[in-house]
N, C-alpha and C. Protein backbone atom coordinates (compact mmCIF):
# COMPACT_ATOMS: atom_id res chain seq x y z
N UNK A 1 112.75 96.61 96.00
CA UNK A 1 113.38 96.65 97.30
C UNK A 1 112.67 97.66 98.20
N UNK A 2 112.21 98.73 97.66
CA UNK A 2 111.49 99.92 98.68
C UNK A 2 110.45 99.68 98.53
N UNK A 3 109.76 98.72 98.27
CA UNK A 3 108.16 98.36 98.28
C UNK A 3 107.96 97.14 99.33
N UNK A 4 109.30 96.24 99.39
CA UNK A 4 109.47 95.33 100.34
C UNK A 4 109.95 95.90 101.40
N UNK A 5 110.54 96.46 102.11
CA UNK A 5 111.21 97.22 103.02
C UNK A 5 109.87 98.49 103.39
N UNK A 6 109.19 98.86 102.83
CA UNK A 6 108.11 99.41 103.10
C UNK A 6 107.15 98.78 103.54
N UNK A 7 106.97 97.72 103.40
CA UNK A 7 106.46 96.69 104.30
C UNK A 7 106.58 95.58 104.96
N UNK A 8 107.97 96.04 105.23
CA UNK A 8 108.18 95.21 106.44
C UNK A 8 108.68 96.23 107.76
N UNK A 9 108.98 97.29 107.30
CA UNK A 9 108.94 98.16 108.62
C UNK A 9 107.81 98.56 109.18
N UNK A 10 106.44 98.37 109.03
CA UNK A 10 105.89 98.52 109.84
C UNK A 10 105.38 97.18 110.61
N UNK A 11 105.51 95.66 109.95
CA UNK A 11 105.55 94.81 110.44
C UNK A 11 106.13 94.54 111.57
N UNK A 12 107.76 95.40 111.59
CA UNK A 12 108.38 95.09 112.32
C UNK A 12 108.08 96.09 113.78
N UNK A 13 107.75 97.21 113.15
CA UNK A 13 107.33 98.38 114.42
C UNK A 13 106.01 97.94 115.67
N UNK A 14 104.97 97.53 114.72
CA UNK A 14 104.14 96.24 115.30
C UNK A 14 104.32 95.57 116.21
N UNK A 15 105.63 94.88 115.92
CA UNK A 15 106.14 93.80 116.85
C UNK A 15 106.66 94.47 118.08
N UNK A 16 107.74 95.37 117.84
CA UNK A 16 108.52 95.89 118.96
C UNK A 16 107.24 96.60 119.79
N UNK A 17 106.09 97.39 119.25
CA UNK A 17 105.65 97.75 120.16
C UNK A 17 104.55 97.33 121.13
N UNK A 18 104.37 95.77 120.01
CA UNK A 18 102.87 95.01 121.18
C UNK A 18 104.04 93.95 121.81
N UNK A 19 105.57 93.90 121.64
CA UNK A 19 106.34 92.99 122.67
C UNK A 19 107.27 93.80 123.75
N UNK A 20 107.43 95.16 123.20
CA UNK A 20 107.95 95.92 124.00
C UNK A 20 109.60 95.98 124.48
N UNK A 21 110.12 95.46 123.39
CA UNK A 21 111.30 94.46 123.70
C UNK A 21 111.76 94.88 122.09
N UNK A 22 113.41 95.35 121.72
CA UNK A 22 114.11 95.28 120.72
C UNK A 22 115.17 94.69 121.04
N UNK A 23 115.06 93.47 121.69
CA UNK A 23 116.41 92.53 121.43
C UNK A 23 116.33 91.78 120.21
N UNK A 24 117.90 92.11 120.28
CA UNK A 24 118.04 91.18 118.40
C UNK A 24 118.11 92.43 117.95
N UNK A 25 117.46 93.88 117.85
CA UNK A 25 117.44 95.05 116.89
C UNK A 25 118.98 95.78 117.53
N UNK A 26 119.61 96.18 116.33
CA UNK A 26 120.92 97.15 116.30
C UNK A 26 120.52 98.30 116.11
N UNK A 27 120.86 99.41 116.89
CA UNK A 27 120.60 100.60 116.68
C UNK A 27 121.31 101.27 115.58
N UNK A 28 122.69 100.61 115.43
CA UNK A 28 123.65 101.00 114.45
C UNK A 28 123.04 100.45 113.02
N UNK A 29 122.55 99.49 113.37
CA UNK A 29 121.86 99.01 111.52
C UNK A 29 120.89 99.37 111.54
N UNK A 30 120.33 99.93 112.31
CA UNK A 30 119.33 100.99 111.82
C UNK A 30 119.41 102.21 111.05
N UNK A 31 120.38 102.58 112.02
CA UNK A 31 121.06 104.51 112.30
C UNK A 31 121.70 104.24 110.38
N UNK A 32 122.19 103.39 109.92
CA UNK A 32 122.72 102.68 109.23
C UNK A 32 121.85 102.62 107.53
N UNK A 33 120.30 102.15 107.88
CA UNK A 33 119.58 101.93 106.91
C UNK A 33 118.95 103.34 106.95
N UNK A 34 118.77 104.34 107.75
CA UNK A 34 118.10 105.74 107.74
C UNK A 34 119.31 106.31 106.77
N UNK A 35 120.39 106.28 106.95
CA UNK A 35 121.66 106.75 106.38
C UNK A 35 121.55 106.65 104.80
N UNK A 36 121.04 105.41 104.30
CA UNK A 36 121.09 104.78 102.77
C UNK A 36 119.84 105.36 102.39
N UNK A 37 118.95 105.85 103.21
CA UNK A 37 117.26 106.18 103.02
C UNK A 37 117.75 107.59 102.39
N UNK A 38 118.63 108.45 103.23
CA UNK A 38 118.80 110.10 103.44
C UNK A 38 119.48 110.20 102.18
N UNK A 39 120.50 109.39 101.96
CA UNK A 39 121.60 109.55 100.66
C UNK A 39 120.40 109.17 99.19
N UNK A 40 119.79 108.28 99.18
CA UNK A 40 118.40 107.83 98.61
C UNK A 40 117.93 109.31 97.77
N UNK A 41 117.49 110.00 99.24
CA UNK A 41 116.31 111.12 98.53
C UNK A 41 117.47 112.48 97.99
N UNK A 42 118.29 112.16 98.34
CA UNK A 42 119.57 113.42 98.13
C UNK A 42 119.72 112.77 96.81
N UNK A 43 120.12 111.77 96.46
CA UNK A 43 120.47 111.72 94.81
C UNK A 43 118.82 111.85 94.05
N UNK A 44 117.99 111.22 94.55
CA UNK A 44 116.50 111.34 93.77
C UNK A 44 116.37 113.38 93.88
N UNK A 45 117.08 114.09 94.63
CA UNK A 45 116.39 115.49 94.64
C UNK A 45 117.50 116.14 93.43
N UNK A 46 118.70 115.63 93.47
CA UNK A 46 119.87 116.03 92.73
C UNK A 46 119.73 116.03 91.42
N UNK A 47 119.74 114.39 91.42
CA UNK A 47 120.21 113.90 89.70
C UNK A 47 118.62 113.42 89.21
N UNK A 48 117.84 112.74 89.63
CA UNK A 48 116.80 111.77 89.08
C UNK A 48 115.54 112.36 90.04
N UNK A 49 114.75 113.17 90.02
CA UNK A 49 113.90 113.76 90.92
C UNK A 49 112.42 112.92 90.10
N UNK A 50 111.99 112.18 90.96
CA UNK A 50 110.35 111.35 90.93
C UNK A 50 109.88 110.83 91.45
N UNK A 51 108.48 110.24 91.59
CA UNK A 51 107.89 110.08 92.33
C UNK A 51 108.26 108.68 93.60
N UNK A 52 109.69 107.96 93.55
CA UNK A 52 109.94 106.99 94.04
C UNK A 52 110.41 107.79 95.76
N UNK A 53 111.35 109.28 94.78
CA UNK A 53 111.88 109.95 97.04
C UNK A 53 110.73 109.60 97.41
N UNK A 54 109.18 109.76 97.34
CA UNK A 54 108.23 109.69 98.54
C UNK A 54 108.42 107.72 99.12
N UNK A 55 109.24 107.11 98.28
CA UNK A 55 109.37 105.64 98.92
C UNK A 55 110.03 105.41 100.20
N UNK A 56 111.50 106.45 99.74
CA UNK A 56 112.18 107.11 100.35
C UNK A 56 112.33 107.46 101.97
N UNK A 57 111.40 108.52 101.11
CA UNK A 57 111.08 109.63 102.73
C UNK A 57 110.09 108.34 103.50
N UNK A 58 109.28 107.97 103.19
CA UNK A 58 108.27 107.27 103.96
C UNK A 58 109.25 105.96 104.37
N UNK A 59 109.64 105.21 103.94
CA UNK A 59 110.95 104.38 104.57
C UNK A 59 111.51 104.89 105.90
N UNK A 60 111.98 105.98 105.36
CA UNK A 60 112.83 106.81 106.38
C UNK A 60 112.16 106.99 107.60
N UNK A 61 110.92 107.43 107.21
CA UNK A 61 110.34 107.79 108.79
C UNK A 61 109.69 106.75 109.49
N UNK A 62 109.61 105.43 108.75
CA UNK A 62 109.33 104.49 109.40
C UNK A 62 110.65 103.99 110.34
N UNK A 63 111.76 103.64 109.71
CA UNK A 63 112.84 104.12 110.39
C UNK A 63 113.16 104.83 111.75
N UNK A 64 112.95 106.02 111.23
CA UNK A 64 113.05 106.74 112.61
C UNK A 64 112.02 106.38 113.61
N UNK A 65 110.81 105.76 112.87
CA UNK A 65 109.66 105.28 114.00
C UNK A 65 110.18 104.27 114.75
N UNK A 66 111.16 103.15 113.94
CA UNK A 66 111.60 102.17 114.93
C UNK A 66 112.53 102.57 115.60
N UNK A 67 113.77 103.54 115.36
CA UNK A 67 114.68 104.05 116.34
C UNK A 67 114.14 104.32 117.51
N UNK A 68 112.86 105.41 117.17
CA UNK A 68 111.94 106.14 118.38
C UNK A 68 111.75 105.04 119.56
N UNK A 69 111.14 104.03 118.85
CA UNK A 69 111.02 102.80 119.96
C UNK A 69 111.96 101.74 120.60
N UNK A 70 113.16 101.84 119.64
CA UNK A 70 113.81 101.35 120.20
C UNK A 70 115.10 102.38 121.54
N UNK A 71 114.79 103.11 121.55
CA UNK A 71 115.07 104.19 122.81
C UNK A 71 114.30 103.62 123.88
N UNK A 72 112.62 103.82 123.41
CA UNK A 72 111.84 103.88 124.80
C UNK A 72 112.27 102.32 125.35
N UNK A 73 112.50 101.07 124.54
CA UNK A 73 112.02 99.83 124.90
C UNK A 73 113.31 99.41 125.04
N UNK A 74 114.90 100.15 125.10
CA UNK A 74 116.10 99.36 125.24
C UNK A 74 116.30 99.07 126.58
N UNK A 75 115.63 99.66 127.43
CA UNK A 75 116.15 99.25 128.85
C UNK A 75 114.92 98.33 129.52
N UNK A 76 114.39 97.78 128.36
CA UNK A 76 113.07 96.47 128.80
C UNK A 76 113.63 95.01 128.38
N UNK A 77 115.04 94.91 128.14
CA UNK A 77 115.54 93.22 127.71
C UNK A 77 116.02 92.79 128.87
C-alpha cells in the first residue's frame, strides 16, 4: 500500500501542477490521509521502529506537497 500510494502521489502532484486546477481534490481527504501518514510514523517510532517510517514520512510530504498546491490552485476552478 505505501509503495503504491508513493507513487501515485507524485503522479498526481504532476497533474495538479501542469493543469493548475484541483477540482475533484478534497482538502479534507487529504488533511485526512496526512493524518493516517502522522499516526503511521508515531506507532513505527513507538512500538515497531524500521526502515518502512521513511515510507511514511516521504508519503507525508508528498502530501503536504499536494495540500501546498492545492491552496495556490483552489481559486483557479
Amino acid at each position: 500500500m505505501l509503495i503504491c500510494f508513493g507513487v501515485s502521489w507524485p503522479i498526481a502532484l504532476i497533474k495538479t501542477y501542469t493543469t493548475k486546477s484541483v477540482k475533484g481534490k478534497s482538502f479534507l481527504f487529504l488533511f485526512l490521509v496526512l493524518l493516517g501518514y502522522i499516526f503511521g510514523v508515531i506507532h513505527k517510532l513507538t512500538y515497531n521502529y524500521d526502515y518502512v517510517i521513511w515510507l511514511y514520512i516521504l508519503n507525508g510530504l508528498l502530501v503536504l506537497a499536494d495540500m501546498a498546491l492545492w491552496f495556490i490552485y483552489k481559486d483557479n476552478n
